[in-house]
Protein backbone atom coordinates (compact mmCIF):
# COMPACT_ATOMS: atom_id res chain seq x y z
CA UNK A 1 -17.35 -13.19 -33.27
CA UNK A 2 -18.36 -14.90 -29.87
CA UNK A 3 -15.65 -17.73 -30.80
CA UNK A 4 -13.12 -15.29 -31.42
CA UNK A 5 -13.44 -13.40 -28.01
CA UNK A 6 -13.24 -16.53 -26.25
CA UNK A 7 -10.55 -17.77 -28.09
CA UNK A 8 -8.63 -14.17 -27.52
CA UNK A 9 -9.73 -14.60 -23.48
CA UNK A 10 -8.76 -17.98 -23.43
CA UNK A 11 -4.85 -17.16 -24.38
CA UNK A 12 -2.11 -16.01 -21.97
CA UNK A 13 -1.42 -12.70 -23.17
CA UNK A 14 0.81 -10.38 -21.48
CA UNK A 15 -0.75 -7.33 -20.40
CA UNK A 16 0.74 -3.84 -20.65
CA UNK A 17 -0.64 -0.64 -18.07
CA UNK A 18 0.32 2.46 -17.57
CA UNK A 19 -0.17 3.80 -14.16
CA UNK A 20 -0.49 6.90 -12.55
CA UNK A 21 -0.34 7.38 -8.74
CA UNK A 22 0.46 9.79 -5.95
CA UNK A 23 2.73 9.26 -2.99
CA UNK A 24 1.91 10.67 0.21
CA UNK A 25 -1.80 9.69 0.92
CA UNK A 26 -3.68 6.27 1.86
CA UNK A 27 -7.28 5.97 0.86
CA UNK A 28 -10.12 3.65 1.69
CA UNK A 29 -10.55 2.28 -1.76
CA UNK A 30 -7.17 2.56 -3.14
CA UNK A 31 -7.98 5.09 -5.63
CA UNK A 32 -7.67 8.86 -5.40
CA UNK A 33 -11.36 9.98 -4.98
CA UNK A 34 -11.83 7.90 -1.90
CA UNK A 35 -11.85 9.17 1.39
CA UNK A 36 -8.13 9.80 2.70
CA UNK A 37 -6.95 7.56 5.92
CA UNK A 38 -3.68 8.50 6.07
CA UNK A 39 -1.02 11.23 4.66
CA UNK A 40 2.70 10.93 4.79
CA UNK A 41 5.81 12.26 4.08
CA UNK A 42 7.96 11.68 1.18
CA UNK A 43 10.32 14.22 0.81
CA UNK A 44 13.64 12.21 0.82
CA UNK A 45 12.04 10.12 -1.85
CA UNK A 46 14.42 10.06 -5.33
CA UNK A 47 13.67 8.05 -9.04
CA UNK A 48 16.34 5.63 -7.52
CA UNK A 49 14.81 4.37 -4.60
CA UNK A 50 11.96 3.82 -6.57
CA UNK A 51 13.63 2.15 -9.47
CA UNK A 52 15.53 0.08 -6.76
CA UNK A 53 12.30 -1.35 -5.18
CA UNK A 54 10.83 -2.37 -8.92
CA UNK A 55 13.63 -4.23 -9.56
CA UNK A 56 13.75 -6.33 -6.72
CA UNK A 57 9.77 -7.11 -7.05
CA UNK A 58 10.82 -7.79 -10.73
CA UNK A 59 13.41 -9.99 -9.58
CA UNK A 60 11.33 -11.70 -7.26
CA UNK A 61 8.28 -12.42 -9.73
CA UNK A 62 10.63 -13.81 -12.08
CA UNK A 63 11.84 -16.14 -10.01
CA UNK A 64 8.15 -16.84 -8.57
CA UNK A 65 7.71 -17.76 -12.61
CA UNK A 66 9.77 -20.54 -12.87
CA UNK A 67 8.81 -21.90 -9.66
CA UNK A 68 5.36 -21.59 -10.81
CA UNK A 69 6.57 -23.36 -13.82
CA UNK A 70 8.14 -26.19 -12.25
CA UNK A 71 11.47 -25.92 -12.96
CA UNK A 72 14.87 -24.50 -10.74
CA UNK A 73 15.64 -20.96 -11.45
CA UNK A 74 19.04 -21.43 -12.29
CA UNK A 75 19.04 -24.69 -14.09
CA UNK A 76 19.32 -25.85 -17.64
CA UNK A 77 15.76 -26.20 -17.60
CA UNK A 78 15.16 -22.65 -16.65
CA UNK A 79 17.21 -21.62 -19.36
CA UNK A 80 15.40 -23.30 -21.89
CA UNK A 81 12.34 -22.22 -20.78
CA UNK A 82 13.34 -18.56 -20.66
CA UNK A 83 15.02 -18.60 -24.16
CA UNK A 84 11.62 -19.41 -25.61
CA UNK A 85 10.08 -16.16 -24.53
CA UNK A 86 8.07 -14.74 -21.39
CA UNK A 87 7.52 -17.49 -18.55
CA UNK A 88 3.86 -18.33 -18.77
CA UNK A 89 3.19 -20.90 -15.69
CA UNK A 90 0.03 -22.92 -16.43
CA UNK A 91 -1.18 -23.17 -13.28
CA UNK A 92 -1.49 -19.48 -11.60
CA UNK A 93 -3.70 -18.14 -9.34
CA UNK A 94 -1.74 -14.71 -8.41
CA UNK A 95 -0.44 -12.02 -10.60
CA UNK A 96 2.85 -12.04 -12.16
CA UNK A 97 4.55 -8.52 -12.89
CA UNK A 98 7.07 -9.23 -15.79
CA UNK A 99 8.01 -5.84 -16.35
CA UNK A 100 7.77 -2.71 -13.76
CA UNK A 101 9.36 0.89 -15.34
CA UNK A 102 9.17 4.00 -13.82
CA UNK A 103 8.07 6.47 -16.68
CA UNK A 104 8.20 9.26 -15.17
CA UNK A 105 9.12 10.80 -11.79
CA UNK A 106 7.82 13.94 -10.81
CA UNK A 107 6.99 13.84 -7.03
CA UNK A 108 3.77 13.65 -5.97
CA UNK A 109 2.41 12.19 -8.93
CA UNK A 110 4.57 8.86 -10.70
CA UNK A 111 4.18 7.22 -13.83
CA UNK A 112 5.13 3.57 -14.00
CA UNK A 113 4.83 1.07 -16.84
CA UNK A 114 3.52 -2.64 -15.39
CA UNK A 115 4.20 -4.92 -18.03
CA UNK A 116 2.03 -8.30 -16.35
CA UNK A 117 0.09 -11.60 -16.78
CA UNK A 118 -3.21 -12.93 -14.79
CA UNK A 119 -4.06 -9.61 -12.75
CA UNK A 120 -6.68 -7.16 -12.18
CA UNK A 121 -6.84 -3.59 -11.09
CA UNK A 122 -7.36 -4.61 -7.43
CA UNK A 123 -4.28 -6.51 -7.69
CA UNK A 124 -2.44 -3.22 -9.41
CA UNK A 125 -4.12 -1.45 -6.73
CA UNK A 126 -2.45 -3.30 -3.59
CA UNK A 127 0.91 -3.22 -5.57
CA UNK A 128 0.94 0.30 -5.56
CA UNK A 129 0.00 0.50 -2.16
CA UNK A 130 2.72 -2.18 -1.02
CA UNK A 131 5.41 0.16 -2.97
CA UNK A 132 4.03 3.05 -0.91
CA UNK A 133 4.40 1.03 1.79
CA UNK A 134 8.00 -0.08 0.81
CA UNK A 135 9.62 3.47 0.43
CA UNK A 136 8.28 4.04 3.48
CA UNK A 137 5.49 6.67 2.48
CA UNK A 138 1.34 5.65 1.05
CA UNK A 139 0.89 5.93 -2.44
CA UNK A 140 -2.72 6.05 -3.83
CA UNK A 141 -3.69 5.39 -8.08
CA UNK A 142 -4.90 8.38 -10.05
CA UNK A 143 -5.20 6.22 -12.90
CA UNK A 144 -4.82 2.81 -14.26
CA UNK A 145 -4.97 2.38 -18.20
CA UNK A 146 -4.23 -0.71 -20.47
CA UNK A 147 -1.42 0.13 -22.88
CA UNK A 148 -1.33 -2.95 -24.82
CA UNK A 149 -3.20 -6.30 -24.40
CA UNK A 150 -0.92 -8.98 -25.90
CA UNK A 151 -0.55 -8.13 -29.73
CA UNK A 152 -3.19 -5.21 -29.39
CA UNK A 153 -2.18 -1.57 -28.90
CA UNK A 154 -4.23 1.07 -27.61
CA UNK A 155 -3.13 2.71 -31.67
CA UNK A 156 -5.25 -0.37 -32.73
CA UNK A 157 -8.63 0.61 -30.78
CA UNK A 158 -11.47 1.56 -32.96
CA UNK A 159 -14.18 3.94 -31.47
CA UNK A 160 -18.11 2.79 -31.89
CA UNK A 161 -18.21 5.37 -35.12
CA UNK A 162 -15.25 3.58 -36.69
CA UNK A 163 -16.32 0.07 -36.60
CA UNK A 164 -17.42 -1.33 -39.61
CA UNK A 165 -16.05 -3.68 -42.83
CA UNK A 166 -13.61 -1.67 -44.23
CA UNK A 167 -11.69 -0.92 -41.00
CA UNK A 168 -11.76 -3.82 -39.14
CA UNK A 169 -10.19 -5.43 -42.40
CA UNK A 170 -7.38 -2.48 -42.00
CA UNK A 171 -6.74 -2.93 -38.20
CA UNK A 172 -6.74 -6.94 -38.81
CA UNK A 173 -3.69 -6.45 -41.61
């Protein structure tokens, strides 16, 4: 069991959140309990300026990949690399988002989808808050929840009640 969860820690599995966040305040901690430093406007704010600014920070972090990988983005090399699957650089000390989807848009409160490898929720945290930043308003999490954790799905969690033989055998199939 111990073996297993190191094993499962020890691979380079993409990461899948869903999070929730509201635009127009800046809080001490990042999160929407703490104590409120700043509130802004964000009235002019549409889906597409929002879609516009994950797809350049998309862009960017792919292209951060293969550098992180050693290879030229637009060489043969890259291509190779890419047609394999997901970039997984060896050597990374910083987050990489590979996917960023806005869910759903319903101002103040966003949805997006982070699709990401080698981060933490500090690290979701200060992307939120450089998005906020970005569209020229604060944005502050409400909630950050794993979706999927490489082949895992949240459909695959058992509770404490439902773990024994029978279903982890189930789940495992």
């Amino acid at each position: 069991n111990a073996r297993l969860q190191r094993r499962i820690r020890g691979q380079k599995w993409l990461r899948t959140y869903e999070v929730k966040f509201e635009f127009g305040k800046q809080t001490d901690t990042g999160f929407i309990d703490g104590r409120v430093l700043q509130k802004s406007t964000f009235r002019g704010l549409r889906r597409h300026h929002v879609e516009q600014a994950l797809a350049s920070i998309q862009s960017s972090h792919q292209r951060a990949a293969f550098t992180y990988s050693g290879v030229s983005p637009g060489s043969q090399d890259a291509y190779e690399l890419a047609a394999k699957g997901p970039i997984k650089p060896a050597m990374l000390s910083a987050g990489l988002f590979y996917q960023l989807k806005c869910v759903d848009f319903s101002p103040p409160e966003v949805t997006l989808e982070i699709t990401c490898l080698n981060e933490d929720t500090e690290f979701i945290m200060d992307f939120v808050a450089e998005l906020g930043v970005r569209l020229k308003t604060n944005a502050t999490c409400s909630q950050i929840r794993c979706v999927r954790y490489g082949i895992f799905k949240v459909g695959d969690a058992l509770s404490q009640r439902q773990i024994n033989l029978q279903n982890v055998l189930a789940q495992i199939v």
